[in-house]
N, C-alpha and C. Protein backbone atom coordinates (compact mmCIF):
# COMPACT_ATOMS: atom_id res chain seq x y z
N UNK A 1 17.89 -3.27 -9.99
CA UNK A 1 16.49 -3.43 -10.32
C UNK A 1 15.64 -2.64 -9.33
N UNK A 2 14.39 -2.74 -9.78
CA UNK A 2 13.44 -1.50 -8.82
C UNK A 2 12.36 -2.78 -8.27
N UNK A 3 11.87 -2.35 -6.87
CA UNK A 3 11.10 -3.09 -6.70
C UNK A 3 9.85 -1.82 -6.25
N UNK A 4 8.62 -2.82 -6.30
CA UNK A 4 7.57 -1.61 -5.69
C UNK A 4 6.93 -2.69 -4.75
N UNK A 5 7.12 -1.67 -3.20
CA UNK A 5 6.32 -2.42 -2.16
C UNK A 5 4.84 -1.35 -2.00
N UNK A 6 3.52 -1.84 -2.13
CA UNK A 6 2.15 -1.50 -1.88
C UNK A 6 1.74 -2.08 -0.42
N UNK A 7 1.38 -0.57 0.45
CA UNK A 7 1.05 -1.25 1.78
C UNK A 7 -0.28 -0.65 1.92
N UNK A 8 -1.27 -1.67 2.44
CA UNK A 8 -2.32 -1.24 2.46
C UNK A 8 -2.85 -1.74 3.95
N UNK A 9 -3.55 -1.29 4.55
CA UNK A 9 -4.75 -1.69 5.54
C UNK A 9 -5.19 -2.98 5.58
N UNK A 10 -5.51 -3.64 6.43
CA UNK A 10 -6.11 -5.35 6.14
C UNK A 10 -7.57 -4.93 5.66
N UNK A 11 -8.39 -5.65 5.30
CA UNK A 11 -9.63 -5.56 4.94
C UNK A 11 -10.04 -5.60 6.27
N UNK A 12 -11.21 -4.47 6.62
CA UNK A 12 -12.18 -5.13 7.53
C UNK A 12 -11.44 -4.00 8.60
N UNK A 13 -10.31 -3.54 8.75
CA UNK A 13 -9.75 -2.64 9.43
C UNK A 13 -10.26 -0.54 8.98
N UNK A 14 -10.67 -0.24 10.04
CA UNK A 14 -11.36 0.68 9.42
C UNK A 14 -10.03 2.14 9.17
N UNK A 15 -10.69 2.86 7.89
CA UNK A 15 -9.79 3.68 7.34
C UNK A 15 -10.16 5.10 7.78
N UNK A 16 -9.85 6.25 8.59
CA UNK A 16 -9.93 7.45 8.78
C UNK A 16 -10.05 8.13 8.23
N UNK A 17 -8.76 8.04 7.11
CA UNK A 17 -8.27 9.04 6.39
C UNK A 17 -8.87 8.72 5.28
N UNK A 18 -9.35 7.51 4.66
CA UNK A 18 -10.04 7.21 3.47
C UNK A 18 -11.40 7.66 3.62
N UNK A 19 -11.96 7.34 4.50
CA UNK A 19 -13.34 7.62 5.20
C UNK A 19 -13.58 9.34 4.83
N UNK A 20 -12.30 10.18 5.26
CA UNK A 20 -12.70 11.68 5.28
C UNK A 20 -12.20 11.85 4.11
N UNK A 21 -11.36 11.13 3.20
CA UNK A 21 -11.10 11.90 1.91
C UNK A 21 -12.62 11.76 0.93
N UNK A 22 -13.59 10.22 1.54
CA UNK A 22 -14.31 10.01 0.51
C UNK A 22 -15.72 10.70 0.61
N UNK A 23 -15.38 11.17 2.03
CA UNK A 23 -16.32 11.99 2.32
C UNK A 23 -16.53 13.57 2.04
N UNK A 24 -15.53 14.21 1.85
CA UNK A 24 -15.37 15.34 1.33
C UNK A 24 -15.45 15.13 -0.36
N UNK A 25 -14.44 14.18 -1.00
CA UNK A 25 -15.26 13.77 -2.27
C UNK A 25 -17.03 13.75 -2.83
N UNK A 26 -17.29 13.29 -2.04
CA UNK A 26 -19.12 13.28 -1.82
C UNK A 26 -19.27 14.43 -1.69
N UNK A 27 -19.07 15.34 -0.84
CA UNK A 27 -19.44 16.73 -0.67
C UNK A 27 -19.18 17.85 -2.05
N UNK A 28 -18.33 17.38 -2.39
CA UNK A 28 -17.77 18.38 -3.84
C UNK A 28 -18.31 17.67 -5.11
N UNK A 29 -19.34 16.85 -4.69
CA UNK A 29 -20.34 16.56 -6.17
C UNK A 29 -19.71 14.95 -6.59
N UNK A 30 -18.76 14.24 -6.12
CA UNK A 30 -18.32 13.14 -6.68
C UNK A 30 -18.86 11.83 -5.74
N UNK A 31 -20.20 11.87 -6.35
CA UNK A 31 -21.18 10.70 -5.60
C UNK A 31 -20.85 9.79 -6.11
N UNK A 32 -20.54 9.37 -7.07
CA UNK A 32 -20.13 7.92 -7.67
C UNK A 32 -18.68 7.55 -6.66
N UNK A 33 -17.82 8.05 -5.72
CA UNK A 33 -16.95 7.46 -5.09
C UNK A 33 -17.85 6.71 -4.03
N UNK A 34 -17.74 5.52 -3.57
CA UNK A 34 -18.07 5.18 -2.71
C UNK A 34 -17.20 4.33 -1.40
N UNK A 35 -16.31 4.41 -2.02
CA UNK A 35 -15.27 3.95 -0.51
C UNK A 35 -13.54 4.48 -1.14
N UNK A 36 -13.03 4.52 -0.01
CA UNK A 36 -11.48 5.17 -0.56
C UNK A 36 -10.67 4.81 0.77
N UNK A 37 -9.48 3.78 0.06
CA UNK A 37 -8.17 3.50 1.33
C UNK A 37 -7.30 4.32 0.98
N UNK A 38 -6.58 4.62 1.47
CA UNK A 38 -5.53 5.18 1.89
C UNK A 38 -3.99 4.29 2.12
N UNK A 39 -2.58 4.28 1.19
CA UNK A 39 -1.66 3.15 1.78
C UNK A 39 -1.01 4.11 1.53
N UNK A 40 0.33 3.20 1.01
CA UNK A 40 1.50 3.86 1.01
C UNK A 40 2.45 3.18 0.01
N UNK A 41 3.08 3.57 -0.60
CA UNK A 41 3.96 3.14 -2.00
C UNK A 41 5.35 3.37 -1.55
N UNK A 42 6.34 2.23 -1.48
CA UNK A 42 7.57 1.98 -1.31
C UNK A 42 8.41 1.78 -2.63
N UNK A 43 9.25 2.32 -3.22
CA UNK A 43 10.18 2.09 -4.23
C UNK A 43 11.49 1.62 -3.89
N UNK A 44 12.08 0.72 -4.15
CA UNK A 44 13.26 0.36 -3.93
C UNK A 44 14.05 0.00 -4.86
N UNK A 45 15.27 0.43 -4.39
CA UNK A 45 16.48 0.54 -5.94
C UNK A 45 17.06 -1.13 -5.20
N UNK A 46 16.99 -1.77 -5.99
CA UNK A 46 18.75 -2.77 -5.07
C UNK A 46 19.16 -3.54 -5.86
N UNK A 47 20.61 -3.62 -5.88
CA UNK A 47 21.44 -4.19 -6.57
C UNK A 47 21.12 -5.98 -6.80
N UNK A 48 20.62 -6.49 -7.90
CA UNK A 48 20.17 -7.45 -7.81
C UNK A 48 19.67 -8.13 -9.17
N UNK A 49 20.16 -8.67 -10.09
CA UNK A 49 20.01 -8.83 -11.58
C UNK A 49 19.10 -10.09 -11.68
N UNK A 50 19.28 -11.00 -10.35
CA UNK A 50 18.08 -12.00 -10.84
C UNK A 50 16.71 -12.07 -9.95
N UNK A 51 15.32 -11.89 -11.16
CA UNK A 51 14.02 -11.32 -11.24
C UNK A 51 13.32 -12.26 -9.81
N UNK A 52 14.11 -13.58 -9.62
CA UNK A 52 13.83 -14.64 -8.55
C UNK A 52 14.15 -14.37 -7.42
N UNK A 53 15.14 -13.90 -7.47
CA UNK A 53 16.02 -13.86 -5.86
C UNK A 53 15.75 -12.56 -5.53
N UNK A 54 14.90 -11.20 -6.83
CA UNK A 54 14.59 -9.85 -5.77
C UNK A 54 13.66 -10.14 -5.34
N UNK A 55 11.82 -10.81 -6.26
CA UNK A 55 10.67 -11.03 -5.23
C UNK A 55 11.34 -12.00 -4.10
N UNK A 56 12.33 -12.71 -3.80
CA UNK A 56 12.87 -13.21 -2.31
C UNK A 56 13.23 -12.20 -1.51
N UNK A 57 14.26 -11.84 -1.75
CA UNK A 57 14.91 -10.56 -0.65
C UNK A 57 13.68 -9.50 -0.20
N UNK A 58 12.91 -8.95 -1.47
CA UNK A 58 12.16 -8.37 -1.26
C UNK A 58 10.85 -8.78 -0.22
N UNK A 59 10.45 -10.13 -0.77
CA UNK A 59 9.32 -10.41 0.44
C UNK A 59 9.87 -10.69 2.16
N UNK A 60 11.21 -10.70 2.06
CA UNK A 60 11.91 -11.05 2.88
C UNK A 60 11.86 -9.85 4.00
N UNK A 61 12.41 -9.17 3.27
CA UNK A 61 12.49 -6.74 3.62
C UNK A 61 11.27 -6.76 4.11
N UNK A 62 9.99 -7.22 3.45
CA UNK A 62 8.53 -6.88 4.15
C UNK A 62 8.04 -7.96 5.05
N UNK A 63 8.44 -9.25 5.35
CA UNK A 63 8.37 -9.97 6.45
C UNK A 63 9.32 -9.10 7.75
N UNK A 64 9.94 -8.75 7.51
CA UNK A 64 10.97 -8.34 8.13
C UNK A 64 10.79 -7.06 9.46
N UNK A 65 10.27 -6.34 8.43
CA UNK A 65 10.14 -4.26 8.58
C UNK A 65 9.50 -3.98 8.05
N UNK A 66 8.36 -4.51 7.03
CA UNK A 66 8.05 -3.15 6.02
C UNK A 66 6.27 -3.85 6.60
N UNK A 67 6.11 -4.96 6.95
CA UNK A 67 4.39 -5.00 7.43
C UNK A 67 4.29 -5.37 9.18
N UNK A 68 3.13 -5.03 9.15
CA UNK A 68 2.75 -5.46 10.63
C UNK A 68 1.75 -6.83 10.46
N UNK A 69 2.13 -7.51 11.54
CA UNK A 69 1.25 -9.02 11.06
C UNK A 69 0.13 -9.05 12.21
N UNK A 70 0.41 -7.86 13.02
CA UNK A 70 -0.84 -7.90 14.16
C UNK A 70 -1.93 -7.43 13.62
C-alpha cells in the first residue's frame, strides 16, 4: 500500500521561502496570492494490506523521524 506523509510548518512559525515565492508572485501580476507555505510530500510504498495497522505504523514512522515536536 502507499502512504502519503504532508509536512508542513506549525502555524504561526514564519515561512522564508513561502514569503519570497509569494512575493515574487505579487511582482509578476498575481495579486490575488496572498500568503504561500512551503512543505514537503513523503510517499511511501510498504508492505502492509491492512488500511488500520498502515495509518498505525505510519503515524508511528512520523512520531518517530519524519516530524519535529520542538
Amino acid at each position: 500500500m502507499q502512504a502519503i506523509v504532508n509536512i508542513s510548518l506549525k502555524e504561526g512559525v514564519l515561512d522564508p521561502q513561502g514569503r519570497a515565492i509569494s512575493h515574487s508572485l505579487n511582482d509578476l501580476g498575481f495579486n490575488e496570492v496572498s500568503d504561500v507555505r512551503v512543505g514537503k510530500q513523503i510517499l511511501l510504498e510498504i508492505d502492509e494490506t491492512d488500511p488500520a495497522r498502515l495509518r498505525q505504523r505510519v503515524a508511528r514512522m512520523c512520531e518517530t523521524l519524519l516530524s519535529n515536536t520542538v
